[in-house]
Protein backbone atom coordinates (compact mmCIF):
# COMPACT_ATOMS: atom_id res chain seq x y z
CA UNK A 1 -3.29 2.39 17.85
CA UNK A 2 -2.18 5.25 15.35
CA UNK A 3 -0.72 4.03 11.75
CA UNK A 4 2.78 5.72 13.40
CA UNK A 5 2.89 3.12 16.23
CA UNK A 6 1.99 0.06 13.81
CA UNK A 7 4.49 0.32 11.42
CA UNK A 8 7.70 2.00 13.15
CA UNK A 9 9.39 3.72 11.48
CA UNK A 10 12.85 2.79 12.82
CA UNK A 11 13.15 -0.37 10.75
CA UNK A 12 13.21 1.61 7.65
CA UNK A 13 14.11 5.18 8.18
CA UNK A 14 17.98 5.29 9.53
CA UNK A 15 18.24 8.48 9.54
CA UNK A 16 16.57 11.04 11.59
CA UNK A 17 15.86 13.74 9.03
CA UNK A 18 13.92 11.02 7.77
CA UNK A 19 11.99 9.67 10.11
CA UNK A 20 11.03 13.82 10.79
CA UNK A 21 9.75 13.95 7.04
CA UNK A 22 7.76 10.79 7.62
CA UNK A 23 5.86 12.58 10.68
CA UNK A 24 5.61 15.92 8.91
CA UNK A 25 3.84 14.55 5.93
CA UNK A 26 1.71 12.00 7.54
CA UNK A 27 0.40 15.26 9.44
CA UNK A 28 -0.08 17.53 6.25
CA UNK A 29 -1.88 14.94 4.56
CA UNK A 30 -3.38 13.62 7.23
CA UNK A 31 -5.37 16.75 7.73
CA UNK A 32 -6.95 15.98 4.46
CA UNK A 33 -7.59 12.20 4.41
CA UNK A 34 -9.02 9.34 2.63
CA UNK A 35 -12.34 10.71 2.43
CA UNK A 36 -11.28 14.05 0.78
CA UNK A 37 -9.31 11.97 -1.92
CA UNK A 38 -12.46 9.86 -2.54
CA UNK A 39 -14.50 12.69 -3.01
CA UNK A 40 -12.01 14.19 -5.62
CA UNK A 41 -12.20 11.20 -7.54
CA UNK A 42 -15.98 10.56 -7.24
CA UNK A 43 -16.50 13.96 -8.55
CA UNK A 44 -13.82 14.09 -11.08
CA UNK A 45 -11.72 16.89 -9.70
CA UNK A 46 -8.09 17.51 -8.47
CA UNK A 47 -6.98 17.59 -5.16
CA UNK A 48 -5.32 20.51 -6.17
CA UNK A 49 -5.62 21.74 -2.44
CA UNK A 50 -3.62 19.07 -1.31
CA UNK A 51 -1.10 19.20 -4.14
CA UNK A 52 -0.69 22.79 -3.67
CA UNK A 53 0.26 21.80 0.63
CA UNK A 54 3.05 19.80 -0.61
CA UNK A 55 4.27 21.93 -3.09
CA UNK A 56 4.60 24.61 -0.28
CA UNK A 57 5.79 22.65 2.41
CA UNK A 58 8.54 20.85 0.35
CA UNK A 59 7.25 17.67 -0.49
CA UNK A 60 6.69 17.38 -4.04
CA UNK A 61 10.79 18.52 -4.60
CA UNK A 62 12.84 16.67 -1.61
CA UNK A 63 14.24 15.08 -4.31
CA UNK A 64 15.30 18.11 -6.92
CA UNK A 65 18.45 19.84 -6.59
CA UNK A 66 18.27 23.14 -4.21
CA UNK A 67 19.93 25.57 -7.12
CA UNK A 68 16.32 24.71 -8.43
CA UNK A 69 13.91 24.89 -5.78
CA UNK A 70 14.19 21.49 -4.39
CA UNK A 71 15.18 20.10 -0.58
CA UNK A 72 18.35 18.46 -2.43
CA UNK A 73 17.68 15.23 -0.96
CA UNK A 74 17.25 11.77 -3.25
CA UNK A 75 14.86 9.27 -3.89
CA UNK A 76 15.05 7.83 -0.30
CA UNK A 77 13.35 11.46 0.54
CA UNK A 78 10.89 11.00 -2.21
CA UNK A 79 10.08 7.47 -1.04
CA UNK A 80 8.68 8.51 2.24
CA UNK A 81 7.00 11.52 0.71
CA UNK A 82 5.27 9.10 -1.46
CA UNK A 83 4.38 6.13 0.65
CA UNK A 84 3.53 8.77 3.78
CA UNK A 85 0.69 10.36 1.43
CA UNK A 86 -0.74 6.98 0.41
CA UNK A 87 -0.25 5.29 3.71
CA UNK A 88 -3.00 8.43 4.59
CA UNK A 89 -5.06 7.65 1.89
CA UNK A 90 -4.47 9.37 -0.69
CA UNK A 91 -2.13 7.79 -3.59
CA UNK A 92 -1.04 10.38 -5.91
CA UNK A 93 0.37 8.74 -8.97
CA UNK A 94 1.51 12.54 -10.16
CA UNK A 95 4.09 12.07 -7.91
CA UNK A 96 5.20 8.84 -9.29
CA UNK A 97 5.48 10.88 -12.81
CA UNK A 98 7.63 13.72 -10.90
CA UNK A 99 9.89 10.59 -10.10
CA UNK A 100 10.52 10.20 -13.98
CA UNK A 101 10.94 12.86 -15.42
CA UNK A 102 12.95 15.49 -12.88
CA UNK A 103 15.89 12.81 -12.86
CA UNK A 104 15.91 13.03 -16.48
CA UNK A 105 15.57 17.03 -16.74
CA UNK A 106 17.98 17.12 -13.57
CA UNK A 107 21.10 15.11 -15.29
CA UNK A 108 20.63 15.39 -19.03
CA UNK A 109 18.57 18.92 -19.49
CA UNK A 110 20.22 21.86 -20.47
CA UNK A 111 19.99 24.98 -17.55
CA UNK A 112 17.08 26.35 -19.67
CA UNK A 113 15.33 23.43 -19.46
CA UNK A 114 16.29 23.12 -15.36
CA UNK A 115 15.27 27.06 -14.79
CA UNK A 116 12.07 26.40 -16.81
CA UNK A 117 10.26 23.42 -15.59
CA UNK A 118 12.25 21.73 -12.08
CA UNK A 119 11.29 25.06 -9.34
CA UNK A 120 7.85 24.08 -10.84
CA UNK A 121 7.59 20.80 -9.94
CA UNK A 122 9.00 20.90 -6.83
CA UNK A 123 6.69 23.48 -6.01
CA UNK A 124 3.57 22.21 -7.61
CA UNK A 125 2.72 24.77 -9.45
CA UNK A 126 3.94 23.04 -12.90
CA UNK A 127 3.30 19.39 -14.11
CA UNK A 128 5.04 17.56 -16.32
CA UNK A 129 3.56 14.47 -18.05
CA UNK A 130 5.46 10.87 -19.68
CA UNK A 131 4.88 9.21 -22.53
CA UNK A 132 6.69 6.01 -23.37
CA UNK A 133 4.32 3.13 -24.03
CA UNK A 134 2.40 2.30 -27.37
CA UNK A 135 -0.41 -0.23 -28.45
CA UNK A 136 2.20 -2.26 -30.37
CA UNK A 137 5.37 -1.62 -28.47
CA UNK A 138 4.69 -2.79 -25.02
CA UNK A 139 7.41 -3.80 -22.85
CA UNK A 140 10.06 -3.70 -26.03
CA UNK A 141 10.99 0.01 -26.21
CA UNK A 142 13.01 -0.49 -29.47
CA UNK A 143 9.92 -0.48 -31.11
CA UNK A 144 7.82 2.28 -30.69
CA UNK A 145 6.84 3.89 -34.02
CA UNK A 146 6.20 7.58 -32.53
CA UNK A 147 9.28 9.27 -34.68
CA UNK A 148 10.84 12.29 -34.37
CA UNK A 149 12.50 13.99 -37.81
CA UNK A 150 15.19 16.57 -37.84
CA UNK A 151 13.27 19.47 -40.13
CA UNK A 152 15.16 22.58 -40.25
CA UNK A 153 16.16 24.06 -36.76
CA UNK A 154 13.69 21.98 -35.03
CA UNK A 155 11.72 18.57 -34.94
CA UNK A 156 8.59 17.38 -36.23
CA UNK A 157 6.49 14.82 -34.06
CA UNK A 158 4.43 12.14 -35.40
CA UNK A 159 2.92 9.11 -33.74
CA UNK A 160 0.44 7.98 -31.05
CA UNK A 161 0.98 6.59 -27.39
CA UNK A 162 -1.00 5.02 -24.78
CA UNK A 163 -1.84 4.98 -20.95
CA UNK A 164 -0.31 7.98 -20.80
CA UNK A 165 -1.55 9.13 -17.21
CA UNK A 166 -2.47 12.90 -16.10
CA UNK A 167 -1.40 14.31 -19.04
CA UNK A 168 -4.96 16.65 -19.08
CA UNK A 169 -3.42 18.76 -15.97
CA UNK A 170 0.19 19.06 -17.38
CA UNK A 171 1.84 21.72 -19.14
CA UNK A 172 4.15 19.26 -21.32
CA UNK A 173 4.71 15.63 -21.85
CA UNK A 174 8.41 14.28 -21.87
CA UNK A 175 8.10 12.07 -25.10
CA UNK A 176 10.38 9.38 -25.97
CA UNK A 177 10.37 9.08 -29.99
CA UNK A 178 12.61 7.20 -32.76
CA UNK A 179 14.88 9.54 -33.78
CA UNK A 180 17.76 8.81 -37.01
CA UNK A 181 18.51 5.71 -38.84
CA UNK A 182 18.38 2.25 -37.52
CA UNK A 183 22.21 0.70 -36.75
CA UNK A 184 23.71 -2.62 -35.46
CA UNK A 185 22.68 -5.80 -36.01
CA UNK A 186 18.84 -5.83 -35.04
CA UNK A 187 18.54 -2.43 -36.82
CA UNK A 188 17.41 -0.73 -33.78
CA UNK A 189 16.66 3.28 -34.21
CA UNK A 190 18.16 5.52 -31.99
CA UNK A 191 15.67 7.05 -29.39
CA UNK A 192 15.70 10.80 -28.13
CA UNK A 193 13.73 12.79 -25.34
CA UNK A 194 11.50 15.84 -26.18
CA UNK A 195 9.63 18.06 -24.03
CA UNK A 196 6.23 18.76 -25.77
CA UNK A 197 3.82 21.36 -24.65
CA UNK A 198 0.50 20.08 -23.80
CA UNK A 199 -1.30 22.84 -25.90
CA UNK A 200 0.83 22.57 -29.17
CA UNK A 201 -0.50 22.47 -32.59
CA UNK A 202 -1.13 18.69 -33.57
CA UNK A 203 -1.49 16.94 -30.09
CA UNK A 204 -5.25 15.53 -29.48
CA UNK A 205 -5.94 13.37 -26.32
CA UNK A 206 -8.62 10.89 -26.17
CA UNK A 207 -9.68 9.65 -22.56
CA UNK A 208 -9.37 5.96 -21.44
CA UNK A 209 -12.81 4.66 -19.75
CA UNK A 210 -10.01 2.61 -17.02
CA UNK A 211 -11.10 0.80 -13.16
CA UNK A 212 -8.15 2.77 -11.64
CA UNK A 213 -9.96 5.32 -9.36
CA UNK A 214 -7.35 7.84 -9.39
CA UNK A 215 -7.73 11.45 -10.12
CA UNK A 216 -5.22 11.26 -12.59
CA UNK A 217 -6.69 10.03 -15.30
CA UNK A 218 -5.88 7.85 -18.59
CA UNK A 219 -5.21 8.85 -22.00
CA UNK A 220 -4.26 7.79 -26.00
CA UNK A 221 -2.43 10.45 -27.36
CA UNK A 222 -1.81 11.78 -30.56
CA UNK A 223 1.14 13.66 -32.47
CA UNK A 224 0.52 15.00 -35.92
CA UNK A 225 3.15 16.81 -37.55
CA UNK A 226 3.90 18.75 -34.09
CA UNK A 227 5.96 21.16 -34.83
CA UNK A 228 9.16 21.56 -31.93
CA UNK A 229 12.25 23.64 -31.27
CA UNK A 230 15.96 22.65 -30.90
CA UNK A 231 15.09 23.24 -27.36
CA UNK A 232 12.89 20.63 -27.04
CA UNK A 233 15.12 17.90 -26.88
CA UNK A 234 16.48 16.35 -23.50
CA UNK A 235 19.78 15.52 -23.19
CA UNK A 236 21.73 14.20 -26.51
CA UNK A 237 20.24 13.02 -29.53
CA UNK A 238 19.87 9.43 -30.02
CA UNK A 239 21.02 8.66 -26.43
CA UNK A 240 17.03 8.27 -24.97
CA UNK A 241 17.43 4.39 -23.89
CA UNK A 242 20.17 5.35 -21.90
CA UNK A 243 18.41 8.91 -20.07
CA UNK A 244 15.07 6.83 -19.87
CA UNK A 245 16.08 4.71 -17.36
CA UNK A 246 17.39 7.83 -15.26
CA UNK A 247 13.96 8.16 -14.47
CA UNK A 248 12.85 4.63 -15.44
CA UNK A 249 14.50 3.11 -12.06
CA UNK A 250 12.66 5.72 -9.78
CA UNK A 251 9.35 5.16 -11.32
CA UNK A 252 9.51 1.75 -10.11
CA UNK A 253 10.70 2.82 -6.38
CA UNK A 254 8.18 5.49 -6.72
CA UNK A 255 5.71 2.67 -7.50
CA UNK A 256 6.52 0.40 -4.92
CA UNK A 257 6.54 3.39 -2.20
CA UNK A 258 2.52 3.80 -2.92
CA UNK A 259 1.99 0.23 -2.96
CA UNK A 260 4.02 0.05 0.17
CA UNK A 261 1.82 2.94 1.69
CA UNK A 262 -1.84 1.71 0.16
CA UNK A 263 -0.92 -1.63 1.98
CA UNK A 264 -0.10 0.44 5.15
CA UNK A 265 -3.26 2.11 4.87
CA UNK A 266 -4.92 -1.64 4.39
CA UNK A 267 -3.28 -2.89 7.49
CA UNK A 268 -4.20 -0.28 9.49
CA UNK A 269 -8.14 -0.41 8.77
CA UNK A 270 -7.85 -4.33 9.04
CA UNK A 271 -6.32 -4.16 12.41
CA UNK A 272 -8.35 -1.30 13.99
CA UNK A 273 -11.63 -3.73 12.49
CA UNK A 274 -10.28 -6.48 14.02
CA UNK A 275 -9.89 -5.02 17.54
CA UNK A 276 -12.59 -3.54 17.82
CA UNK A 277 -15.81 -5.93 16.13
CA UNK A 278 -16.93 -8.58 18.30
CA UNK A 279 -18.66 -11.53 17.78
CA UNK A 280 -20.23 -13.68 20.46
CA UNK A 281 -18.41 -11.55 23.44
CA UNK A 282 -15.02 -11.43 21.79
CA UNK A 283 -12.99 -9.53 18.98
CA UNK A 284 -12.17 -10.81 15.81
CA UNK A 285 -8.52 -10.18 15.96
CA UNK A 286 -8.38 -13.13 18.81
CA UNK A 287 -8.69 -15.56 16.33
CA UNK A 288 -6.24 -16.64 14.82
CA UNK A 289 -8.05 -17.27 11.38
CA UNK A 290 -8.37 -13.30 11.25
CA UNK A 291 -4.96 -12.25 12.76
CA UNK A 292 -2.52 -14.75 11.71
CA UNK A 293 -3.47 -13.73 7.90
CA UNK A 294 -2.93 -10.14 8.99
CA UNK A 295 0.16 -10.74 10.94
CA UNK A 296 1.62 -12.30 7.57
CA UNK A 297 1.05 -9.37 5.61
CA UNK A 298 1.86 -7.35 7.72
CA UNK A 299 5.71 -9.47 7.34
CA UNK A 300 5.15 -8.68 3.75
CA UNK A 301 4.94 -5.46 3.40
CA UNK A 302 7.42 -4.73 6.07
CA UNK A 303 10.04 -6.71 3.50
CA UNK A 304 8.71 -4.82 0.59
CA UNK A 305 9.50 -1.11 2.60
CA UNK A 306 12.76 -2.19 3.78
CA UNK A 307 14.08 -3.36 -0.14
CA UNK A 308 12.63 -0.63 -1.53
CA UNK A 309 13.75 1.63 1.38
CA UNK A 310 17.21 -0.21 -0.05
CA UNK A 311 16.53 0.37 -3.91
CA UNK A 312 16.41 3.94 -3.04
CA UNK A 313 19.45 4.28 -1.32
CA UNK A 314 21.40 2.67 -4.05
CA UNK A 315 20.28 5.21 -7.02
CA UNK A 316 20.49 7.88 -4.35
CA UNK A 317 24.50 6.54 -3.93
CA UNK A 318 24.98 6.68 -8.14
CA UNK A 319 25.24 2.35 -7.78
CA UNK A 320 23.29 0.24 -9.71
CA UNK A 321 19.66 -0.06 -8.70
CA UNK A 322 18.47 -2.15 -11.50
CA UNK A 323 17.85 -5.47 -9.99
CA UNK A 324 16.86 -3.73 -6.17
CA UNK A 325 13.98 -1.66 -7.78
CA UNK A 326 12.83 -4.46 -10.15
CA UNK A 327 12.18 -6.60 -6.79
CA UNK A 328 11.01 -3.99 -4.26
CA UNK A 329 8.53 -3.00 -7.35
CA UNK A 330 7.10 -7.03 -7.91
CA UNK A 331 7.36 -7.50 -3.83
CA UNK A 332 5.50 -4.48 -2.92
CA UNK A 333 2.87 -4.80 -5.62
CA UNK A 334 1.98 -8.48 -4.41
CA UNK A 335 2.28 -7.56 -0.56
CA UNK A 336 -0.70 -4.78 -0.85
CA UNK A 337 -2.74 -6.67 -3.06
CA UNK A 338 -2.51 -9.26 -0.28
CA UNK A 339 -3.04 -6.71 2.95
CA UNK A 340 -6.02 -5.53 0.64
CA UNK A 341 -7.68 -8.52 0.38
CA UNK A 342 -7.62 -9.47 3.57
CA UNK A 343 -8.40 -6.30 5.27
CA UNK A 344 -11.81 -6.16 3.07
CA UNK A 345 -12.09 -10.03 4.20
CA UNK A 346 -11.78 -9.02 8.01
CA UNK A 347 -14.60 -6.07 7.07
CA UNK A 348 -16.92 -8.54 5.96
CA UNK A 349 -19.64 -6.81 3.72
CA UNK A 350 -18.30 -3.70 4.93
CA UNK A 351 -14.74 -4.69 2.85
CA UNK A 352 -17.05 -3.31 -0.11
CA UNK A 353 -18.26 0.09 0.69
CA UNK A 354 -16.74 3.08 0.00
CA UNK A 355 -17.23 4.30 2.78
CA UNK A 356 -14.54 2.18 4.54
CA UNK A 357 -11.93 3.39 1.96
CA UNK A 358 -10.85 -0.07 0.91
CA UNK A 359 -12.65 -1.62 -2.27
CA UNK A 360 -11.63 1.59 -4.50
CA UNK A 361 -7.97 1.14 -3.39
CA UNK A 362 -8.25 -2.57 -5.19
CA UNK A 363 -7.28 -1.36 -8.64
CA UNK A 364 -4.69 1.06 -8.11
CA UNK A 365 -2.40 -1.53 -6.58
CA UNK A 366 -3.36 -4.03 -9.24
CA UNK A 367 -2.26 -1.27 -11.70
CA UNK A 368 1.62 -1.90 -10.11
CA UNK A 369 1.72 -5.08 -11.19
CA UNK A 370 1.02 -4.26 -14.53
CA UNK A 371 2.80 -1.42 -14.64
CA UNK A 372 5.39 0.43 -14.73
CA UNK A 373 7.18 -3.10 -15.91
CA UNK A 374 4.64 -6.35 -15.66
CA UNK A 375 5.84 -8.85 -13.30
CA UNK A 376 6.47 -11.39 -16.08
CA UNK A 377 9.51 -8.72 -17.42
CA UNK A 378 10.75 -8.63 -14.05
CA UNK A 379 10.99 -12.24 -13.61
CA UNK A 380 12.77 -12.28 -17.00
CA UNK A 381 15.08 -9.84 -15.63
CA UNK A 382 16.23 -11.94 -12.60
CA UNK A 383 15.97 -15.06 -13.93
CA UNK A 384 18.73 -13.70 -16.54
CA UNK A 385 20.43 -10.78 -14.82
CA UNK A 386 20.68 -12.25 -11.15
CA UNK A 387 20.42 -15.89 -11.87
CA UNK A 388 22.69 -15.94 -15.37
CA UNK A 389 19.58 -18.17 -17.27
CA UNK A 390 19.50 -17.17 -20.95
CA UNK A 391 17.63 -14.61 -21.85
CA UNK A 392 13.68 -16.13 -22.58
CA UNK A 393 13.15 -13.35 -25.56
């Protein structure tokens, strides 16, 4: 039974322009495959052959605007471009990035900024990096400590940040920086946007030894004294909280729709094992110790796709998407960490070599419920926002 007949794609996909996308990328990147992203990674390379098929087919950019080189579509588009390409094997956290920062360049860039860096994107040929978190900031954006001063007609950078993913095969990193004098009564400082370039004067990367097998890798990076033009900032100055979670909302989507696809993937290989090993004259999958697990995760991650098929549609409809991404994000990080186990539990030693394309997928779906928001500040958001409990810090 293909991964198309398992998990229908009627239940999700309404519409049919989407369940067409869903079939035309499964069959791009299914001609490449779970073993051709493993190799990538083992050998510490790009699978800049694959990249470059969705660029040109329109995958990368069913999200950005057509005046810039995009299908014009939303994030439900880039949902099933994203969870299609994992559910074949290969989860590309670059396009999670793309989720982030074209929203942002889309709504709050000026049209040199648009022209510049979104007919890139959605064609592959440009990359765009994001850098937001810091050793001593955390969750609690108010206090990063990478600042931004007005010198002149321009900016000068300083300041450090952390995880920052992929960042080696961009062209520029949207920053987000302290930037004027702190106001109100927690004396919080403003916060702008800048677009750095990658190869400026005063930016140093250092690589982060991480478990994520991904071929985008993990970096600390460094601003000293960068020097930046006026038309380096995004959007208005001082107004960064605000843009950030423009892009902040379909990073978590965008993370839930390659959890949602990994746990596809993890289905898939558990049920095909299942069927077809047999023990003492009969398959695996008749008992129920092997299928009823399966059948449950399989209930899991069908609830995950469908809320964050629903998260998607509500940024996509200008509504507030807060508390539906927050939830598709913690349900589909917990539903593939649970298909995962239990398809390398239904593999048996097998569950553990490579070659069966399931141990290596472990940490990239524990990264999602880390990151891009840890479960704990998700909880804190619905115990206050949906339930009205006071806030907890």
């Amino acid at each position: 039974m293909s991964s198309e007949a398992l998990f229908s794609s009627s239940l999700v996909d309404l519409a049919d322009h989407h369940r067409e996308l869903r079939e035309n990328v499964g069959r791009l990147v299914g001609k490449f495959g779970r073993r051709y992203y493993q190799e990538a990674v083992a050998n510490d390379r790009q699978p800049t052959e694959l990249w470059r098929e969705l660029g040109a087919a329109g995958f990368l950019g069913v999200h950005i605007p057509e005046a810039y080189g995009g299908g014009g579509g939303g994030l439900a588009e880039l949902n099933i471009a994203i969870e299609e390409t994992a559910a074949q094997g290969c989860p590309l956290l670059s396009m999670v990035i793309a989720s982030i920062v074209s929203p942002i360049i889309a709504k709050f860039g000026t049209n040199q900024l648009k022209s510049e860096w979104l007919p890139g994107i959605a064609a592959g040929t440009k990359k765009m990096s994001f850098a937001i978190t810091e050793p001593n900031a955390g969750s609690n954006t108010h206090r990063v400590s990478t600042t931004a001063e007005n010198k002149g007609n321009g900016y000068v950078l300083n300041g450090a940040k952390y995880w920052t993913s992929g960042i080696d095969q961009a062209e520029a990193v949207m920053v987000v920086a302290r930037h004027g004098q702190p106001t109100g009564e927690h004396q919080r400082s403003p916060l702008s946007l800048f677009i750095v370039p990658t190869k400026a004067n005063g930016l140093t990367t250092h690589r982060i030894d991480a478990a994520v097998r991904t071929p985008e890798k993990q970096f600390s990076v460094f601003f000293d004294n960068v020097q930046l033009g006026p038309e380096s900032l995004v959007g208005e100055p001082g107004a960064g909280l605000a843009q950030v979670f423009v892009g902040l909302n379909p990073e978590r989507i965008s993370a839930a729709a390659i959890n949602n696809g990994i746990s596809r993937f993890a289905i898939q290989k558990g049920a095909d094992y299942a069927r077809d090993r047999t023990v003492w004259k009969t398959s695996i999958g008749a008992h129920q110790g092997v299928s009823h697990p399966l059948a449950e995760s399989y209930i899991l991650v069908q609830s995950a796709r469908l809320m964050t098929a629903r998260a998607a549609e509500l940024c996509d409809r200008g509504e507030n998407a807060g508390e539906a991404a927050n939830m598709a994000k913690f349900a589909a990080a917990d539903a593939s960490l649970k298909a995962l186990d239990q398809a390398i539990q239904i593999h048996g030693g097998n569950g553990f070599s490579y070659e069966y394309g399931l141990a290596d997928l472990w940490f990239i779906a524990r990264l999602h419920k880390t990151a891009p928001v840890s479960r704990e500040m998700i909880l804190n958001f619905v115990a206050q926002h949906s339930l009205g409990l006071p806030k907890s810090y």
